[in-house]
Protein backbone atom coordinates (compact mmCIF):
# COMPACT_ATOMS: atom_id res chain seq x y z
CA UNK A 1 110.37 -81.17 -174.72
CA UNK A 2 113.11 -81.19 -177.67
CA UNK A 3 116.35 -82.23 -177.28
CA UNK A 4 119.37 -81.77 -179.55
CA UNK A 5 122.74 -83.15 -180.15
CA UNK A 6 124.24 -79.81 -180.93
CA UNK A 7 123.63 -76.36 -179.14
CA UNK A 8 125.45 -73.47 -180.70
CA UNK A 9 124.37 -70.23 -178.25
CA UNK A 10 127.58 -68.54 -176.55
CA UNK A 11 128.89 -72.15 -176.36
CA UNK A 12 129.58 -74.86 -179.22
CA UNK A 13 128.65 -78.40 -177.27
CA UNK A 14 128.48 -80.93 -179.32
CA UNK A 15 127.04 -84.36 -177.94
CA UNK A 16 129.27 -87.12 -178.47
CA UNK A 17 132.22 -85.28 -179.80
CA UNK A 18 135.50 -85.60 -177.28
CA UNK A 19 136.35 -82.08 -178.22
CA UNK A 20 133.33 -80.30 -177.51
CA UNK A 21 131.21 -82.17 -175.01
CA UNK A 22 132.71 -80.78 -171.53
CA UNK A 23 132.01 -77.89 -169.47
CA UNK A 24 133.28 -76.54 -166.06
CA UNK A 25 129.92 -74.92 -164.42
CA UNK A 26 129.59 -71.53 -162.15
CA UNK A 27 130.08 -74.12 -159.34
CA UNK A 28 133.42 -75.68 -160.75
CA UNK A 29 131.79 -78.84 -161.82
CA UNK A 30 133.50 -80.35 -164.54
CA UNK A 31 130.35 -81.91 -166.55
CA UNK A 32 129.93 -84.24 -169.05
CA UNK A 33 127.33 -82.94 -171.50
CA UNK A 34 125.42 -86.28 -172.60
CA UNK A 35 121.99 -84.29 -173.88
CA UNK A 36 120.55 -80.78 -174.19
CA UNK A 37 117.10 -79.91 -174.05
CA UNK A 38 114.39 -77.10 -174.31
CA UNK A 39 112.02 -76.96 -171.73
CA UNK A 40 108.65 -76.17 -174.13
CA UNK A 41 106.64 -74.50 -170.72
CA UNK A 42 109.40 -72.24 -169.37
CA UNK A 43 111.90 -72.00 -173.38
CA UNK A 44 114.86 -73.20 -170.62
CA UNK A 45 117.92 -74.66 -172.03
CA UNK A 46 118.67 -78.10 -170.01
CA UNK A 47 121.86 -79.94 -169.76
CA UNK A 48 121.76 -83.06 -168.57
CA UNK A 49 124.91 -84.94 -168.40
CA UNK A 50 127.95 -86.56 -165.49
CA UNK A 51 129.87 -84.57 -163.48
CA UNK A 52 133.72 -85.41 -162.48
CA UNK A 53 133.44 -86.92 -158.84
CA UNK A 54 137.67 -86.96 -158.29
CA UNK A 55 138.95 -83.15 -159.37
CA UNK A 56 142.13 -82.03 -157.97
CA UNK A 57 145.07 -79.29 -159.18
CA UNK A 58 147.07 -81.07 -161.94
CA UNK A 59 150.35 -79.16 -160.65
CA UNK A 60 151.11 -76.48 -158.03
CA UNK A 61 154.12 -75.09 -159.38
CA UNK A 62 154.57 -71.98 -160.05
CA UNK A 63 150.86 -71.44 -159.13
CA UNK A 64 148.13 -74.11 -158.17
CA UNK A 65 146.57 -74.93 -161.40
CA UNK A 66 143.02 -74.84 -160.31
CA UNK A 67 143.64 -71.14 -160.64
CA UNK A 68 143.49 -71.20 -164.66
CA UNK A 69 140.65 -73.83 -164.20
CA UNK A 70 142.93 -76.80 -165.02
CA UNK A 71 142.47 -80.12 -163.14
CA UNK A 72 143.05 -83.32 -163.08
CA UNK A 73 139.75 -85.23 -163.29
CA UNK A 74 138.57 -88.93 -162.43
CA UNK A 75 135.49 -91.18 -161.80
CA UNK A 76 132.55 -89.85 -163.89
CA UNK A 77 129.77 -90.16 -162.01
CA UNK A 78 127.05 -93.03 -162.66
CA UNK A 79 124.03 -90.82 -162.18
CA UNK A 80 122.42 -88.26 -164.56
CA UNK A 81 122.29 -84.48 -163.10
CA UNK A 82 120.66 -81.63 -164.60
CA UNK A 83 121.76 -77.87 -164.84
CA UNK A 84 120.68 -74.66 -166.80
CA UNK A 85 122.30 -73.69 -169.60
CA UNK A 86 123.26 -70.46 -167.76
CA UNK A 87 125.45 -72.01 -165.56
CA UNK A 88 128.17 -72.80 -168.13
CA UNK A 89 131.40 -71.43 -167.19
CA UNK A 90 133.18 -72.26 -170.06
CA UNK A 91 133.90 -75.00 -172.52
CA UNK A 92 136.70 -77.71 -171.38
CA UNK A 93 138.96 -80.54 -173.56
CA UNK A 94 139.89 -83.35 -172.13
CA UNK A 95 143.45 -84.76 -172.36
CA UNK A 96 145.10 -87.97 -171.66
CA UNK A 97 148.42 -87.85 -170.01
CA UNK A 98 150.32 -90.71 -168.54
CA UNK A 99 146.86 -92.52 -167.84
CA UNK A 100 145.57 -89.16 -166.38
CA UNK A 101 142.93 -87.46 -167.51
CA UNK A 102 143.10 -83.51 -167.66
CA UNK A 103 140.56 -80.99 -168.27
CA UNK A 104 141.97 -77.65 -169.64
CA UNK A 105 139.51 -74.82 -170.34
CA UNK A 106 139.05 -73.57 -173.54
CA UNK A 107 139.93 -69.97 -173.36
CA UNK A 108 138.15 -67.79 -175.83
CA UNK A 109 134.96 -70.02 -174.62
CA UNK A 110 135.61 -68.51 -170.91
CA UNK A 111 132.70 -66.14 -169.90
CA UNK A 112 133.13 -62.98 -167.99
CA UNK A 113 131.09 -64.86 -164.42
């Protein structure tokens, strides 16, 4: 099994880097990437990283914001988790606001699923 620090397929995740380490999965799970790996037997792409336990709208006005994928995230998980590669959704950055923490998606990252 290999693993890498950087993947560049549809999605640029970079391990370690603020910018480009976060994802929001097919499920909505904002995710943590903390290591990527190819599975040697099956040539799967594994990401294995934290997920966001606390994820709420960060405003509702005009529209709820979890509508354009924008939250307000808290309390990274303590566990590992595990996910394929082809369950990214899209690419997120993480801001700090007012000692909040906010995950916007990155929008020419988004994926048509």
């Amino acid at each position: 099994m290999d693993h890498f620090k950087k993947i560049l397929l549809e999605h640029n995740i970079k391990i370690g880097s603020k910018a480009d380490s976060y994802i929001l999965n097919k499920s909505n799970e904002i995710i943590k990437v903390e290591n990527i790996v190819n599975q040697h037997e099956t040539n799967n792409i594994i990401i294995i990283g934290k997920h966001f336990e606390i994820k709420k709208a960060f405003y509702d006005n005009p529209i709820d914001s979890t509508f354009l994928n924008v939250y307000e995230v808290n309390n990274l998980s303590e566990n590992y988790k595990y996910w394929s590669y082809d369950c990214i959704k899209t690419k997120m950055i993480l801001f700090e606001l007012d000692e909040k923490k906010i995950a916007y998606p990155i929008i020419h990252a988004l994926t048509d699923n």
